[in-house]
N, C-alpha and C. Protein backbone atom coordinates (compact mmCIF):
# COMPACT_ATOMS: atom_id res chain seq x y z
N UNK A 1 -11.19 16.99 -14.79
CA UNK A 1 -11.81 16.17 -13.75
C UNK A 1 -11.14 16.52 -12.43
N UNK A 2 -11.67 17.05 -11.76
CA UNK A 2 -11.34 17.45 -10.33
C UNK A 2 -11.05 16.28 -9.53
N UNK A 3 -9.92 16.16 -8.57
CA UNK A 3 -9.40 15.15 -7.75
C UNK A 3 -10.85 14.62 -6.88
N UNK A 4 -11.16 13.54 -6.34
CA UNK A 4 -12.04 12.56 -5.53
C UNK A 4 -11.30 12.16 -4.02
N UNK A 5 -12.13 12.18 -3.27
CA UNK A 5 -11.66 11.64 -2.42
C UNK A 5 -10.93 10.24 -2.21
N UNK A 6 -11.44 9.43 -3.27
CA UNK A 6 -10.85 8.26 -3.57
C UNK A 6 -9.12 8.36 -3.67
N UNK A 7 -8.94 9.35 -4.74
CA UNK A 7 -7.65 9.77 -5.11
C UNK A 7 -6.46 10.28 -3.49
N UNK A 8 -7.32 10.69 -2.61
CA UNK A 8 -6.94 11.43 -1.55
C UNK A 8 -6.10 10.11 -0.14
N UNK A 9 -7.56 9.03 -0.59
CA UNK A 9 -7.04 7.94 0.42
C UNK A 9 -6.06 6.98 -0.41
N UNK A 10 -6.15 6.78 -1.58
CA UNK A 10 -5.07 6.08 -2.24
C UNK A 10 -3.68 6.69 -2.39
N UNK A 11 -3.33 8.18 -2.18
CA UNK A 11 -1.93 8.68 -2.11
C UNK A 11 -1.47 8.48 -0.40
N UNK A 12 -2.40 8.92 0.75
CA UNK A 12 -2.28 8.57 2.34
C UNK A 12 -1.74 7.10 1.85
N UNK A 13 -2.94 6.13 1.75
CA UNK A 13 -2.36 4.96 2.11
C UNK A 13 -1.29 3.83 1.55
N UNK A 14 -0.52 4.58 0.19
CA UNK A 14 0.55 4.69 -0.62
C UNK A 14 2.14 4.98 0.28
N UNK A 15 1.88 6.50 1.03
CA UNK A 15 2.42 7.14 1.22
C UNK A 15 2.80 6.22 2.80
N UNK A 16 2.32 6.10 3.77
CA UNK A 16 2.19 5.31 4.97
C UNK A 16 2.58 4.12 4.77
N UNK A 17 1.97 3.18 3.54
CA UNK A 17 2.73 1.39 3.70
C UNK A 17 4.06 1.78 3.31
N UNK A 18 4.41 2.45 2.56
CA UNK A 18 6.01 2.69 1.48
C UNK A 18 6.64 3.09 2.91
N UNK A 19 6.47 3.77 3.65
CA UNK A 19 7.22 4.48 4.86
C UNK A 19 6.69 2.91 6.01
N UNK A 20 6.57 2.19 6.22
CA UNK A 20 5.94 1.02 7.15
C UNK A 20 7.49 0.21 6.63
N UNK A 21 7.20 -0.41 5.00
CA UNK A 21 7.75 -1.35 4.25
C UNK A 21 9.63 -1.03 4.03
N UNK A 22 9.60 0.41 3.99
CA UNK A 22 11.24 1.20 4.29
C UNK A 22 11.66 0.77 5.63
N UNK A 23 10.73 0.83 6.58
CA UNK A 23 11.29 1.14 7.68
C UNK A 23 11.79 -0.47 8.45
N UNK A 24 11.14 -1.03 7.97
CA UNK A 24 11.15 -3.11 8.35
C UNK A 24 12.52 -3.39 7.93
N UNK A 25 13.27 -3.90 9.00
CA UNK A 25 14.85 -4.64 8.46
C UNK A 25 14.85 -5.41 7.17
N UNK A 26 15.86 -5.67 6.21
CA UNK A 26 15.78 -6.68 5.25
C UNK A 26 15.41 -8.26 5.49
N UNK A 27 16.15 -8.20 6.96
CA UNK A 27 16.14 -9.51 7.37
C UNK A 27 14.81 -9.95 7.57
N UNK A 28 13.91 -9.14 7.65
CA UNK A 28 12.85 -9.62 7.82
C UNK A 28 11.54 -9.50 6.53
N UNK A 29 10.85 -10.93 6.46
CA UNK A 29 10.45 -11.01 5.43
C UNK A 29 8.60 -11.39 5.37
N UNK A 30 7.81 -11.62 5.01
CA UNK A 30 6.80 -11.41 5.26
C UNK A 30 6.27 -12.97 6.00
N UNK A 31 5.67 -12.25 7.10
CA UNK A 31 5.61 -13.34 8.68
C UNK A 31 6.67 -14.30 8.55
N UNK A 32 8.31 -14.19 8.36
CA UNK A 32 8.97 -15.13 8.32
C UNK A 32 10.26 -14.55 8.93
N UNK A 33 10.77 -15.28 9.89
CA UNK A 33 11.62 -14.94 10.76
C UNK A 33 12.81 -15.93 10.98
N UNK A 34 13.99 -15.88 10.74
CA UNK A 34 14.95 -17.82 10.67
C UNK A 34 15.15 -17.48 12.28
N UNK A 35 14.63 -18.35 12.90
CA UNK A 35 14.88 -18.93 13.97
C UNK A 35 16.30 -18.91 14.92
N UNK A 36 17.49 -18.78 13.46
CA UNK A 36 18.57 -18.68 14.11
C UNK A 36 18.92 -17.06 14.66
N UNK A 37 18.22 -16.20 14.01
CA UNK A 37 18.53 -14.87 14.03
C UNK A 37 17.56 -14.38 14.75
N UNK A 38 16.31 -15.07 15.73
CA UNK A 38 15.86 -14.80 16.78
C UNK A 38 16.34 -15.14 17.98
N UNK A 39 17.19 -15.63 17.72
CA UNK A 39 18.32 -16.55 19.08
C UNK A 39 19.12 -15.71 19.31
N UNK A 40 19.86 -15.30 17.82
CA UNK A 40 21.42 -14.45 18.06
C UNK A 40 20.55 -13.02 18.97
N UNK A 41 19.48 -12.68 18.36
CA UNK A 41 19.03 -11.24 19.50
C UNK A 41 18.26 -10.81 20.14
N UNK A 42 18.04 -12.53 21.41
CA UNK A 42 17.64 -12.56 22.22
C UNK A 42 15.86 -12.57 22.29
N UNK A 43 15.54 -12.55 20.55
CA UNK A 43 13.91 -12.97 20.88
C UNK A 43 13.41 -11.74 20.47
N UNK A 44 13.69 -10.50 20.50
CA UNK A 44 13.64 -9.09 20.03
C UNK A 44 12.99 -8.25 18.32
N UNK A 45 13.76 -9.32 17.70
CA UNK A 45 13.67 -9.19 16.51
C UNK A 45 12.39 -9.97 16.22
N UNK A 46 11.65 -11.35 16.71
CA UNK A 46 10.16 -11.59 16.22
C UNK A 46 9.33 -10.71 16.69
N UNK A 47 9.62 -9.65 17.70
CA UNK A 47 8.01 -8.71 18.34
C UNK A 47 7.28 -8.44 16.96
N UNK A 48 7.69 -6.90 16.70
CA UNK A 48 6.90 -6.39 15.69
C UNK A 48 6.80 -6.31 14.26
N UNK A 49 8.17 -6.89 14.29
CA UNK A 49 8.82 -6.32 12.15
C UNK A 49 7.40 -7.24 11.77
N UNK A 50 7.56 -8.58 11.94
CA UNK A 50 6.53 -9.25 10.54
C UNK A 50 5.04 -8.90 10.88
N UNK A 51 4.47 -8.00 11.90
CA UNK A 51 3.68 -7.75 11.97
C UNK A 51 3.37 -5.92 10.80
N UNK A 52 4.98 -5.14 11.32
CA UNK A 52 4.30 -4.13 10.10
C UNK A 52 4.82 -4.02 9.17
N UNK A 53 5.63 -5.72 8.57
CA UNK A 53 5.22 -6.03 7.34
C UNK A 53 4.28 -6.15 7.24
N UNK A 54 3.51 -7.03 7.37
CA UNK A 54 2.17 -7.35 6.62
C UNK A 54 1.31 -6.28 6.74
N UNK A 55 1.07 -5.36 7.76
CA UNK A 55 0.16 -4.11 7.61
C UNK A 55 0.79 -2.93 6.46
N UNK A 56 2.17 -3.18 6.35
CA UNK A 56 2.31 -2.25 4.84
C UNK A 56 1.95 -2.87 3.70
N UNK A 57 2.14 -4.31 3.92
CA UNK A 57 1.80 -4.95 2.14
C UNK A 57 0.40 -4.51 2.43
N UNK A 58 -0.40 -4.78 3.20
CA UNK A 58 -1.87 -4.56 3.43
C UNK A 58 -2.56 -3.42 2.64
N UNK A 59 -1.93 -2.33 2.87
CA UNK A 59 -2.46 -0.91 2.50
C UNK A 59 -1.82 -0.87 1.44
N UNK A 60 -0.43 -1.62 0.80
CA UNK A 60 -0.33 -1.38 -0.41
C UNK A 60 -1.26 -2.09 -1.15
N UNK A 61 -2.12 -3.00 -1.01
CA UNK A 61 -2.90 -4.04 -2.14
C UNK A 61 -4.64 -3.10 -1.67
N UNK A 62 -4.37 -2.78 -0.76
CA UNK A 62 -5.60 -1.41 -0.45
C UNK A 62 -5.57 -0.16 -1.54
N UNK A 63 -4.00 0.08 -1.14
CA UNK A 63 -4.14 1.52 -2.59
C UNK A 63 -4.05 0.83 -3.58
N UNK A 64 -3.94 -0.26 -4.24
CA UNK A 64 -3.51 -1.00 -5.24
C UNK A 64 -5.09 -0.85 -6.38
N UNK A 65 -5.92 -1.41 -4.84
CA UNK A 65 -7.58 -1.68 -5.10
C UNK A 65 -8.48 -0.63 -5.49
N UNK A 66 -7.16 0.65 -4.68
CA UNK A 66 -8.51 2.11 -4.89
C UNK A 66 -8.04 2.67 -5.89
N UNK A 67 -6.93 2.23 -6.54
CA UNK A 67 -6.29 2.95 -7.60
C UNK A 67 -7.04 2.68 -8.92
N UNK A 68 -7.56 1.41 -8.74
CA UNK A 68 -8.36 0.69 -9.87
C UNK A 68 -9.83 1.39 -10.21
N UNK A 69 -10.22 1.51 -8.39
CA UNK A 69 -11.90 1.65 -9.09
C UNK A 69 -11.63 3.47 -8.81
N UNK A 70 -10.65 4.04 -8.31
CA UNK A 70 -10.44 5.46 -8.32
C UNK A 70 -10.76 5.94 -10.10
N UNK A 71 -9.49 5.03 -10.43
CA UNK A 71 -9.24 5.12 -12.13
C UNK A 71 -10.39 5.27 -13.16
N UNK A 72 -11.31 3.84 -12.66
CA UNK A 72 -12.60 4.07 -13.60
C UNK A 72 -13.49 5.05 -13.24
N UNK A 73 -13.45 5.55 -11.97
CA UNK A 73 -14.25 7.00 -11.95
C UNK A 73 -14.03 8.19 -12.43
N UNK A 74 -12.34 8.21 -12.43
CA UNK A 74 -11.95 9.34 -13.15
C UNK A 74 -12.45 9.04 -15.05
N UNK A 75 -12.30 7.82 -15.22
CA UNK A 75 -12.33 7.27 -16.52
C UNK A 75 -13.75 7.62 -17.02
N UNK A 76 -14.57 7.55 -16.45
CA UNK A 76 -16.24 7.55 -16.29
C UNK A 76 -16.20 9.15 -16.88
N UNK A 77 -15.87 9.65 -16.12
CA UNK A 77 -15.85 11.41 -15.77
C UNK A 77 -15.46 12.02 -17.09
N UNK A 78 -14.34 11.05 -17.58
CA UNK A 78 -13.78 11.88 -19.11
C UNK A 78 -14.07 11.58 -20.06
N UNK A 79 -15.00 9.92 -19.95
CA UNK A 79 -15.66 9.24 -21.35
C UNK A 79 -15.63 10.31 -21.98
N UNK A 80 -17.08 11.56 -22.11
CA UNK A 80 -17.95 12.06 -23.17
C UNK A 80 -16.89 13.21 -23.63
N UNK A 81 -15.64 14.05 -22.82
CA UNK A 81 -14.20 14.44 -23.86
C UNK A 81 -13.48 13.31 -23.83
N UNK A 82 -12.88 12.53 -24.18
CA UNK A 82 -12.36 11.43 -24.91
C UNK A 82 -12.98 10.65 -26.32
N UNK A 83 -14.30 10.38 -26.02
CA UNK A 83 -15.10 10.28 -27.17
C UNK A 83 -15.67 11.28 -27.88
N UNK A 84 -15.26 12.62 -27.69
CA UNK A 84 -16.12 13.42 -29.01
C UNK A 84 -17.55 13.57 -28.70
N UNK A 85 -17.78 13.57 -27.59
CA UNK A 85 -19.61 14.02 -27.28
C UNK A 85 -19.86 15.10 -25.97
N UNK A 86 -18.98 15.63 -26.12
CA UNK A 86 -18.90 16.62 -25.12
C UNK A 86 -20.28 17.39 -25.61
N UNK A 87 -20.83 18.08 -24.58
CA UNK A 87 -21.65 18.45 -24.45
C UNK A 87 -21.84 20.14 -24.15
């Protein structure tokens, strides 16, 4: 079964949240920020982190989704060698 384009956008958008989700401080957790540790640095630390958190979890539950219906196409594709009716 030859690779799908499906397969193509589910390794990109794998590959991009994992490098998003690495790159986000620990301290920061999904849209959640302690208040005290936006004080200690000056307000800095709420700009962007919980924003590309949530755009990496995003594309991970995206490749999560294409991995599924990627799967049953490949699955589709190999029914008739898997079952013995090759043709």
């Amino acid at each position: 079964v030859k690779v799908g384009f499906q397969g193509k956008v589910k390794t990109a958008a794998t590959m991009v949240a994992l490098t998003i989700v690495l790159s986000v401080p620990d301290s920061v957790g999904l849209s959640w920020v302690p208040s005290q540790l936006v004080s200690l640095t000056g307000g800095w630390l709420s700009g962007g982190w919980p924003l590309l958190m949530n755009l990496g979890m995003s594309l991970l539950f995206l490749s999560s989704f294409v991995t599924v219906t990627s799967g049953s196409v490949y699955f589709r594709a190999a029914a008739p060698v898997l079952m013995g009716k090759e043709d």
